[in-house]
PDB file of N, CA and C in Angstrom:
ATOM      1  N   UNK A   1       0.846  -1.167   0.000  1.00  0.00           N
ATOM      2  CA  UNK A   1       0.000   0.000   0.000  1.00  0.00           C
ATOM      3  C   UNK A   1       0.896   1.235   0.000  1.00  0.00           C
ATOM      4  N   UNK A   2       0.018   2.173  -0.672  1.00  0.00           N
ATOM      5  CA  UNK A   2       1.210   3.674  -0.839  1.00  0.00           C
ATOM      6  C   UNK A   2       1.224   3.779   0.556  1.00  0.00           C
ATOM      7  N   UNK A   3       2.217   4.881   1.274  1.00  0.00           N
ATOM      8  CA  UNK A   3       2.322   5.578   2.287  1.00  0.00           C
ATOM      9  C   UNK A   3       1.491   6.443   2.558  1.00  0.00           C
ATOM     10  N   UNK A   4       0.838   7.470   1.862  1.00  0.00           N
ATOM     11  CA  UNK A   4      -0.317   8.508   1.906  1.00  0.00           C
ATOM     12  C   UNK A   4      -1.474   7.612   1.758  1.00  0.00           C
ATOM     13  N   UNK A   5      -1.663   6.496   1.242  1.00  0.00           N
ATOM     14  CA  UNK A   5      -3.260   5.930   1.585  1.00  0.00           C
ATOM     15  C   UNK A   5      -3.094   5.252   2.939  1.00  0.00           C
ATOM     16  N   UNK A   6      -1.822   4.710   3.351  1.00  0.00           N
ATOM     17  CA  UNK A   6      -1.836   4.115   5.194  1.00  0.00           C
ATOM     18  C   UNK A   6      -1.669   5.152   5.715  1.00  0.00           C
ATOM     19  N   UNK A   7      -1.601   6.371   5.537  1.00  0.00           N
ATOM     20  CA  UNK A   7      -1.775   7.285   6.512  1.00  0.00           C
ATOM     21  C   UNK A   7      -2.719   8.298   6.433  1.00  0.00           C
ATOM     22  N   UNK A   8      -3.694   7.461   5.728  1.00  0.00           N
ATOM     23  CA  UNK A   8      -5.360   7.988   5.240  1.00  0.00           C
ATOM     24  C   UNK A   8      -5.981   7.547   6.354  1.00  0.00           C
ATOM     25  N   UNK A   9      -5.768   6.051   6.184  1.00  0.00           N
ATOM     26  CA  UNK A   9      -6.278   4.810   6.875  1.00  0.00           C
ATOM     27  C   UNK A   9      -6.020   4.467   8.416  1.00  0.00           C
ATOM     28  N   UNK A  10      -5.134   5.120   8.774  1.00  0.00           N
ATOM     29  CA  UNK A  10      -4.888   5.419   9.913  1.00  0.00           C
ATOM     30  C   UNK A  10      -5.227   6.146  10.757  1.00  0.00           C
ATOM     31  N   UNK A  11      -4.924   7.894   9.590  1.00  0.00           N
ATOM     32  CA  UNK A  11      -5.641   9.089  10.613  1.00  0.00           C
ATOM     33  C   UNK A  11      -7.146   8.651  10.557  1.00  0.00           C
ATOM     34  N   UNK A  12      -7.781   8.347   9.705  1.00  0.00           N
ATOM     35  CA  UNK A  12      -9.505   7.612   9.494  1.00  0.00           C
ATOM     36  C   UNK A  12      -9.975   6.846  11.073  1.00  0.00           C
ATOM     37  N   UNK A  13      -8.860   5.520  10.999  1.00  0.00           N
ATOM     38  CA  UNK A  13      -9.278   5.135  12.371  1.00  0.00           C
ATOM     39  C   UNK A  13      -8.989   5.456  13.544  1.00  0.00           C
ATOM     40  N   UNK A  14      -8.473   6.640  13.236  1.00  0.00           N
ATOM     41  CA  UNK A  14      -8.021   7.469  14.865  1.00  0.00           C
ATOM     42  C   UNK A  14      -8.711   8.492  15.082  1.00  0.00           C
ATOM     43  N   UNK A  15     -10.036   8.480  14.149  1.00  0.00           N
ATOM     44  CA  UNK A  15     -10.455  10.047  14.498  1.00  0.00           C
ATOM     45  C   UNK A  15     -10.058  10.830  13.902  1.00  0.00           C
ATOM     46  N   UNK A  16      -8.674  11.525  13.162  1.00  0.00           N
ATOM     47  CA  UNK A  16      -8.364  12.647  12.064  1.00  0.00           C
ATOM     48  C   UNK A  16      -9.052  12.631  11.229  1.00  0.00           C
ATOM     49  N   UNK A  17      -9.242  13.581  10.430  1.00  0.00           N
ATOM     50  CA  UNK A  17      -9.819  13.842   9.359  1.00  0.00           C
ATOM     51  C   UNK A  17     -10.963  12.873   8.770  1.00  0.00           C
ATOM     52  N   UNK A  18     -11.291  12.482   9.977  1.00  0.00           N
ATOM     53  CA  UNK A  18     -12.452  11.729   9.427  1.00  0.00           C
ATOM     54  C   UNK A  18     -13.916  11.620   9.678  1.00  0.00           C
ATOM     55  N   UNK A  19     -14.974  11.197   8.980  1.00  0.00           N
ATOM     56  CA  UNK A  19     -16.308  11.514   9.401  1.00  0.00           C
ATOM     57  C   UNK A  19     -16.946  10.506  10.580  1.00  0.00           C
ATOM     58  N   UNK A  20     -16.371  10.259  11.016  1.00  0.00           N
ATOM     59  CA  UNK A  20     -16.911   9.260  12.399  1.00  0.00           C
ATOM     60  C   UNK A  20     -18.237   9.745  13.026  1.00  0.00           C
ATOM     61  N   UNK A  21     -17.978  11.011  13.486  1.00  0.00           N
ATOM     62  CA  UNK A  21     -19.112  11.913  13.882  1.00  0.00           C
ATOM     63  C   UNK A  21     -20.144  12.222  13.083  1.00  0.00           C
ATOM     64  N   UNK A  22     -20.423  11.673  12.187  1.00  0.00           N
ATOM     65  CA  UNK A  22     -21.202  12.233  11.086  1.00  0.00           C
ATOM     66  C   UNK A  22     -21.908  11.174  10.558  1.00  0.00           C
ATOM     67  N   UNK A  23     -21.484   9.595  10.572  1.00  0.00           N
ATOM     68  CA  UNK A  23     -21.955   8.552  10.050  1.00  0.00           C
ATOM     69  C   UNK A  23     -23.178   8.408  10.640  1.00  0.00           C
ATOM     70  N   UNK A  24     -23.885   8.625  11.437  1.00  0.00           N
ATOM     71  CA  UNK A  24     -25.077   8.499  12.207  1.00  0.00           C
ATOM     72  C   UNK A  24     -26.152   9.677  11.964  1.00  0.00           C
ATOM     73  N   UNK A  25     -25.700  10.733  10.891  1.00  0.00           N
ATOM     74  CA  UNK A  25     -26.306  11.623   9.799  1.00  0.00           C
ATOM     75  C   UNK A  25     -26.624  11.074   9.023  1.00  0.00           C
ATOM     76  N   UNK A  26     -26.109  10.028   8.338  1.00  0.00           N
ATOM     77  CA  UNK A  26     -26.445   9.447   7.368  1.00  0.00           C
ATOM     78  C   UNK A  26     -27.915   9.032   7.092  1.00  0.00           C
ATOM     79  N   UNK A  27     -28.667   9.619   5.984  1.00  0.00           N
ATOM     80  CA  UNK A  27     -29.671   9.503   5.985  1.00  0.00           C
ATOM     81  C   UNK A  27     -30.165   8.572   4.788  1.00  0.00           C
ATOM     82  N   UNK A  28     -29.222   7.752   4.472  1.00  0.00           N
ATOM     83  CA  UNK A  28     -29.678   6.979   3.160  1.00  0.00           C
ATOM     84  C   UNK A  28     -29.509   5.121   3.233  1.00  0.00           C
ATOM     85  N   UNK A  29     -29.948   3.987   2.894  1.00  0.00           N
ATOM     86  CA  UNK A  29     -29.176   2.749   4.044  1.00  0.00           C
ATOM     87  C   UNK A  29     -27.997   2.867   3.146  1.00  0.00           C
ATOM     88  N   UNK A  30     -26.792   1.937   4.172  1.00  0.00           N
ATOM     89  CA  UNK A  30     -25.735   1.768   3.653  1.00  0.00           C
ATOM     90  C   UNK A  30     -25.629   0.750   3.824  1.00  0.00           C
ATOM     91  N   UNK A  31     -24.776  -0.241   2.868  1.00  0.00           N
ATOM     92  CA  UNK A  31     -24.101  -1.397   3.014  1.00  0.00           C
ATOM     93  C   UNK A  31     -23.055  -1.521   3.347  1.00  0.00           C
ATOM     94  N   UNK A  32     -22.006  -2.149   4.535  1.00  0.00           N
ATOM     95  CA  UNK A  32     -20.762  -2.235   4.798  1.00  0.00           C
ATOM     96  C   UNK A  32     -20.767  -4.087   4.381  1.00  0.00           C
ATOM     97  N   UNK A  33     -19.440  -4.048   3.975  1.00  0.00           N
ATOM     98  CA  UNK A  33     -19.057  -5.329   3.145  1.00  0.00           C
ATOM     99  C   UNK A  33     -17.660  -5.186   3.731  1.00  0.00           C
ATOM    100  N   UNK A  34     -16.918  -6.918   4.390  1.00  0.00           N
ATOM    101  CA  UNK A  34     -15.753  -6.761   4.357  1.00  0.00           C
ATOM    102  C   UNK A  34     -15.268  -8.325   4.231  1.00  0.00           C
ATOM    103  N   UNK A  35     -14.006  -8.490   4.485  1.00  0.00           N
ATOM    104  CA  UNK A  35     -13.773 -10.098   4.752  1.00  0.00           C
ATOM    105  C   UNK A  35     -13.066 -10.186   6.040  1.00  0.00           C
ATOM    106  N   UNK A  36     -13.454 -10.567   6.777  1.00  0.00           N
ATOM    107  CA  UNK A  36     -13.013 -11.238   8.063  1.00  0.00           C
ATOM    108  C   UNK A  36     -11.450 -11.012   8.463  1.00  0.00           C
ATOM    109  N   UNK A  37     -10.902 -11.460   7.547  1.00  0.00           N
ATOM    110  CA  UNK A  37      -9.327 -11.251   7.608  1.00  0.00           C
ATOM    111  C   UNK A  37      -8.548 -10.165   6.975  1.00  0.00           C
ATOM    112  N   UNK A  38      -9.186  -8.871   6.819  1.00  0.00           N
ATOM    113  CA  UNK A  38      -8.649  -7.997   6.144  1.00  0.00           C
ATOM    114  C   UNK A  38      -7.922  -7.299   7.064  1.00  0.00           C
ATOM    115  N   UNK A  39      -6.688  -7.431   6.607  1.00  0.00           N
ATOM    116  CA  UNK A  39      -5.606  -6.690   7.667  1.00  0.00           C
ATOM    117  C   UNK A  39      -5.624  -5.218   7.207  1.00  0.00           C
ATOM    118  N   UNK A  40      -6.193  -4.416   5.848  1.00  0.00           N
ATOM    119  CA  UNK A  40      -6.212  -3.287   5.597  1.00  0.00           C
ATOM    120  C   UNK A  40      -7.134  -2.383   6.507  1.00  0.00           C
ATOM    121  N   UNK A  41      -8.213  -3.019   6.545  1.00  0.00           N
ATOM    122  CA  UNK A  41      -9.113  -2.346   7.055  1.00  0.00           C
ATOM    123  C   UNK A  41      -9.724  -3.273   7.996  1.00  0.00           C
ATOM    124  N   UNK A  42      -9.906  -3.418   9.304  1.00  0.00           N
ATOM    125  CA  UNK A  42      -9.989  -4.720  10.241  1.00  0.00           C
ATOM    126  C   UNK A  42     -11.299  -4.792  10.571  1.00  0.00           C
ATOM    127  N   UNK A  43     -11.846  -5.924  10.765  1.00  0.00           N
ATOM    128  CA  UNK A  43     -13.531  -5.951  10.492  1.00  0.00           C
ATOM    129  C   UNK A  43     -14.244  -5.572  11.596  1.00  0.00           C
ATOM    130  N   UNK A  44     -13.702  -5.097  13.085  1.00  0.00           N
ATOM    131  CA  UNK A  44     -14.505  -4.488  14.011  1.00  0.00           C
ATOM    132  C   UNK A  44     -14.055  -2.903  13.962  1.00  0.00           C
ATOM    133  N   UNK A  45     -13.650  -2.684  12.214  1.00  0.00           N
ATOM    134  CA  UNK A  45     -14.056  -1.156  12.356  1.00  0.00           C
ATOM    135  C   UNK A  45     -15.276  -0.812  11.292  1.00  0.00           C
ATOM    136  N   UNK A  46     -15.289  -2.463  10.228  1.00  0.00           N
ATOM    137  CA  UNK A  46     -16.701  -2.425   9.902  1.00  0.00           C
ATOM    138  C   UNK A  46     -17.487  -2.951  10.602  1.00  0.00           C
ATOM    139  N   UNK A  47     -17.823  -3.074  11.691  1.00  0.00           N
ATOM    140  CA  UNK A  47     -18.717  -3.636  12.751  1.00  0.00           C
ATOM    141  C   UNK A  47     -19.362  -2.195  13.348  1.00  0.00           C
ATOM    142  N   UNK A  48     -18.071  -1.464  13.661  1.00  0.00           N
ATOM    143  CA  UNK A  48     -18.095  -0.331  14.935  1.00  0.00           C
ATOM    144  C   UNK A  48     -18.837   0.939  13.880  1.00  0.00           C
ATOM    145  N   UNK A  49     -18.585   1.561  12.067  1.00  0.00           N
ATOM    146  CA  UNK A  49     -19.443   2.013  10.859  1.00  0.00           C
ATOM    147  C   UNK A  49     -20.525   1.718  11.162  1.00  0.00           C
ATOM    148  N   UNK A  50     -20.767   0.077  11.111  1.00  0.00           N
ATOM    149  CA  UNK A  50     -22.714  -0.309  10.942  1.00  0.00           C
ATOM    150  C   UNK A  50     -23.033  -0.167  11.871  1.00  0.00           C
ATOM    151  N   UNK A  51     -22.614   0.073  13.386  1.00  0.00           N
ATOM    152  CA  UNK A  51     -23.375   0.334  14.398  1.00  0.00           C
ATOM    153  C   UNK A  51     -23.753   1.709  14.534  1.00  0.00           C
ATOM    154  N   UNK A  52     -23.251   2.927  14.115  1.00  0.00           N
ATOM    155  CA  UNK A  52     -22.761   4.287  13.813  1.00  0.00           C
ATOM    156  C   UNK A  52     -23.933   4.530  12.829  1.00  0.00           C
ATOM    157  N   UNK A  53     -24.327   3.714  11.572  1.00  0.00           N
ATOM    158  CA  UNK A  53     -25.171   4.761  10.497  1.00  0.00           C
ATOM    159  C   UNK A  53     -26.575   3.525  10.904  1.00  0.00           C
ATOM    160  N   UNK A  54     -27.772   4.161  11.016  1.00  0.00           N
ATOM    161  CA  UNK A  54     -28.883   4.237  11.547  1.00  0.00           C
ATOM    162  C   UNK A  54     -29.433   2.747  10.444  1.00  0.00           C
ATOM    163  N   UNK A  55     -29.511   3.075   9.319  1.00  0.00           N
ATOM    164  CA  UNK A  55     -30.139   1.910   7.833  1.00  0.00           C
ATOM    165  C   UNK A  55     -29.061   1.372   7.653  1.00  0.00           C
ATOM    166  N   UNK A  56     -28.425   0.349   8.176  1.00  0.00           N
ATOM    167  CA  UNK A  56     -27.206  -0.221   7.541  1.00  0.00           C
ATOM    168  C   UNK A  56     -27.410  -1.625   7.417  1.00  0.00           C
ATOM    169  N   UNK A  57     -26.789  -2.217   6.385  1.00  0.00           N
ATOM    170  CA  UNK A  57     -26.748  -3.776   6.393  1.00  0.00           C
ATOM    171  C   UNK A  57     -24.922  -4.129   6.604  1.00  0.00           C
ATOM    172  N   UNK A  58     -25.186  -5.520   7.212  1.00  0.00           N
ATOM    173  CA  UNK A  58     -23.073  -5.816   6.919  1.00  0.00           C
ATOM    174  C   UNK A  58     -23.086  -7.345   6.619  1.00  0.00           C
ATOM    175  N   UNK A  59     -22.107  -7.256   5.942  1.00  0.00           N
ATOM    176  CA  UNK A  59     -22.216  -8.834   5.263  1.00  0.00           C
ATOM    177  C   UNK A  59     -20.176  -8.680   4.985  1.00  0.00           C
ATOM    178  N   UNK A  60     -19.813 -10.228   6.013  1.00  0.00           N
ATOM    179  CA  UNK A  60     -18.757 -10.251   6.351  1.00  0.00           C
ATOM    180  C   UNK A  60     -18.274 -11.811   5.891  1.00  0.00           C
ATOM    181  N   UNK A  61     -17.204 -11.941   4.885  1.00  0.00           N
ATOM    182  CA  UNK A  61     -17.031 -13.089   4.235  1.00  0.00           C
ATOM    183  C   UNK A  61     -15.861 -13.493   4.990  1.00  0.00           C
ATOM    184  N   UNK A  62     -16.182 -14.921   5.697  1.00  0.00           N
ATOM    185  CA  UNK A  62     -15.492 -15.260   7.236  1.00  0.00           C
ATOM    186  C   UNK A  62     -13.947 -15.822   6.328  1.00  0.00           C
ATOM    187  N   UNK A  63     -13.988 -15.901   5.029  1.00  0.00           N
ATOM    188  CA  UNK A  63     -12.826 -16.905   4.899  1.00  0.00           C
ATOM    189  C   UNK A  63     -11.990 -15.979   3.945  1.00  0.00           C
ATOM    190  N   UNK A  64     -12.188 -14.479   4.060  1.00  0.00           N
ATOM    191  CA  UNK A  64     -11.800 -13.602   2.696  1.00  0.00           C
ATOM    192  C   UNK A  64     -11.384 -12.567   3.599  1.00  0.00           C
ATOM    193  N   UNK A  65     -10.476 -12.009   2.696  1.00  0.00           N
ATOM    194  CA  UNK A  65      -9.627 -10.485   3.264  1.00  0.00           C
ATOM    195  C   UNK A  65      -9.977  -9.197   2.891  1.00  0.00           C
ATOM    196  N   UNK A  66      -9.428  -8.736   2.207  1.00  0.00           N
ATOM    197  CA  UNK A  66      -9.482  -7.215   1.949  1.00  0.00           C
ATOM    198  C   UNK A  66     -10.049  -6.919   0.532  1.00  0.00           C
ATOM    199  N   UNK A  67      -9.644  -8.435  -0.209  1.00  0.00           N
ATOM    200  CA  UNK A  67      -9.926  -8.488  -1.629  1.00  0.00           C
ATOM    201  C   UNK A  67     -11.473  -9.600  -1.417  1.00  0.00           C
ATOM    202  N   UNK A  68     -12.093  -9.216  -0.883  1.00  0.00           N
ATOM    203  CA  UNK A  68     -13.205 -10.339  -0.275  1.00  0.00           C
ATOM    204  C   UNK A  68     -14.322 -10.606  -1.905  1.00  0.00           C
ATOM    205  N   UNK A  69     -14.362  -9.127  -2.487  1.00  0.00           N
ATOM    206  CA  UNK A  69     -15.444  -8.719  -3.652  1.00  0.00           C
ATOM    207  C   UNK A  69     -14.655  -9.348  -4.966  1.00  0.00           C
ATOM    208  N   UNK A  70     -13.945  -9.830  -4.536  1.00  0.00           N
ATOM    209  CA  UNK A  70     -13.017 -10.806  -5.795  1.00  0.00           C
ATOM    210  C   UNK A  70     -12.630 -12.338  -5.531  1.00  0.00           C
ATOM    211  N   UNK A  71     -12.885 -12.677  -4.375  1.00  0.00           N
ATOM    212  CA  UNK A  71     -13.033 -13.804  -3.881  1.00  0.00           C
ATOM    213  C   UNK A  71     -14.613 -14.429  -4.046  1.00  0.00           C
ATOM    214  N   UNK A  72     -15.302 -13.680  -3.813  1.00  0.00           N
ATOM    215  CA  UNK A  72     -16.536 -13.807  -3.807  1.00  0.00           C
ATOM    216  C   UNK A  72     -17.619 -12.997  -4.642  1.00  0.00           C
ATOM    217  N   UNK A  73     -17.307 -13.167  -5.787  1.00  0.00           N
ATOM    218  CA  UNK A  73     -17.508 -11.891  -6.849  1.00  0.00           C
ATOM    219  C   UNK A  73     -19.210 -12.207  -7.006  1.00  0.00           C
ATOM    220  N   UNK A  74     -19.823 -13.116  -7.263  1.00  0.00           N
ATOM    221  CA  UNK A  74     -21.051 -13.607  -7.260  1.00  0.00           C
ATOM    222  C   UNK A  74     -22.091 -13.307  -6.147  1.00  0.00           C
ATOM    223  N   UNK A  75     -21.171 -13.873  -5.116  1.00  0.00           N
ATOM    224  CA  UNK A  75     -22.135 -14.071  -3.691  1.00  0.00           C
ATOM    225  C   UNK A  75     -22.258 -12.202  -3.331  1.00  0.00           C
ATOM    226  N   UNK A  76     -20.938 -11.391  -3.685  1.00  0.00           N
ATOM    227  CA  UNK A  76     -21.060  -9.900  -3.140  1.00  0.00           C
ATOM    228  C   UNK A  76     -21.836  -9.237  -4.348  1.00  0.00           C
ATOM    229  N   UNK A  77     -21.775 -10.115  -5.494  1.00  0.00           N
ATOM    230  CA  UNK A  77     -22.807  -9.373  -6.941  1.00  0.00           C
ATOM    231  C   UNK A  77     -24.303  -9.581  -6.571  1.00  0.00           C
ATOM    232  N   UNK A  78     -25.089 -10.080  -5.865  1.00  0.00           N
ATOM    233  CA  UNK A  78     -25.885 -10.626  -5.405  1.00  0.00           C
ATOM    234  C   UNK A  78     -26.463  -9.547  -4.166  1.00  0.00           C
ATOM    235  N   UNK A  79     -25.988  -9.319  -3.244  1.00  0.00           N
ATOM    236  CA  UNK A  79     -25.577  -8.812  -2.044  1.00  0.00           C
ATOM    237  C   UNK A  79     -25.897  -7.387  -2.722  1.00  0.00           C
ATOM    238  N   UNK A  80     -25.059  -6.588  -3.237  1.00  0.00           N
ATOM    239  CA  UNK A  80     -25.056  -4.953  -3.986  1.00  0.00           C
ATOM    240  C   UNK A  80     -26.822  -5.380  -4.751  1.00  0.00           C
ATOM    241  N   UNK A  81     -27.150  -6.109  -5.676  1.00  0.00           N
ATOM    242  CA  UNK A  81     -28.188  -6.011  -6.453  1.00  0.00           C
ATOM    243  C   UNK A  81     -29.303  -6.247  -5.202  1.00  0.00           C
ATOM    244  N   UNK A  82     -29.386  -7.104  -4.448  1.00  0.00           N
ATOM    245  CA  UNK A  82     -30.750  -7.263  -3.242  1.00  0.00           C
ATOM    246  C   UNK A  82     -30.657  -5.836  -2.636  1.00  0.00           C
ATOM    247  N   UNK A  83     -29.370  -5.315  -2.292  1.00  0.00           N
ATOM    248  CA  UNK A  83     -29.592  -3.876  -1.338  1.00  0.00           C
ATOM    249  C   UNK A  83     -30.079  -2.947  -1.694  1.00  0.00           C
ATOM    250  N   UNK A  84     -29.940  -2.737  -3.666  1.00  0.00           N
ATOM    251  CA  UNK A  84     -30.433  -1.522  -4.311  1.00  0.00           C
ATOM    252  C   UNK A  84     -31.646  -1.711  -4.869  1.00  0.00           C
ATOM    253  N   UNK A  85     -32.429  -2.823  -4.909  1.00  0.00           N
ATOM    254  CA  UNK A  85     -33.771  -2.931  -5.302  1.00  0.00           C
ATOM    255  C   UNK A  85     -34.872  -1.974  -4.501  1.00  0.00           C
TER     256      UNK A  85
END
């Protein structure tokens, strides 16, 4: 990963520059999607998002990482088309 996107991703989960405070504004549903083992982005900070925005769904692929929507390109193609109907 570049250096300026891990230190996106970082200040993000520390509170800098990020909308933490604001996700619970959210007035539209959201879907959070991750894989279980994603060391980029770690899945009880998509846990700690869906608890934060009010309409949310989460769908967490227990055996997939960071690249979870390419592991599971079908089952998450599926998933995006049921949420936007």
């Amino acid at each position: 990963m570049r250096e300026a996107q891990m230190n996106a991703v970082v200040r993000w989960n520390s509170g800098i520059d990020s909308a933490w405070s604001r996700l619970g504004d959210l007035a539209v549903p959201v879907l959070f999607a991750n894989g279980a083992h994603d060391v980029m982005e770690h899945v009880h900070q998509t846990y700690a998002m869906a608890r934060a925005v009010p309409d949310s769904k989460t769908v967490i692929y227990g055996d997939a990482g960071h690249a979870f929507l390419f592991q599971h390109p079908q089952d998450f193609g599926g998933e995006v088309l049921r949420f936007t109907e």
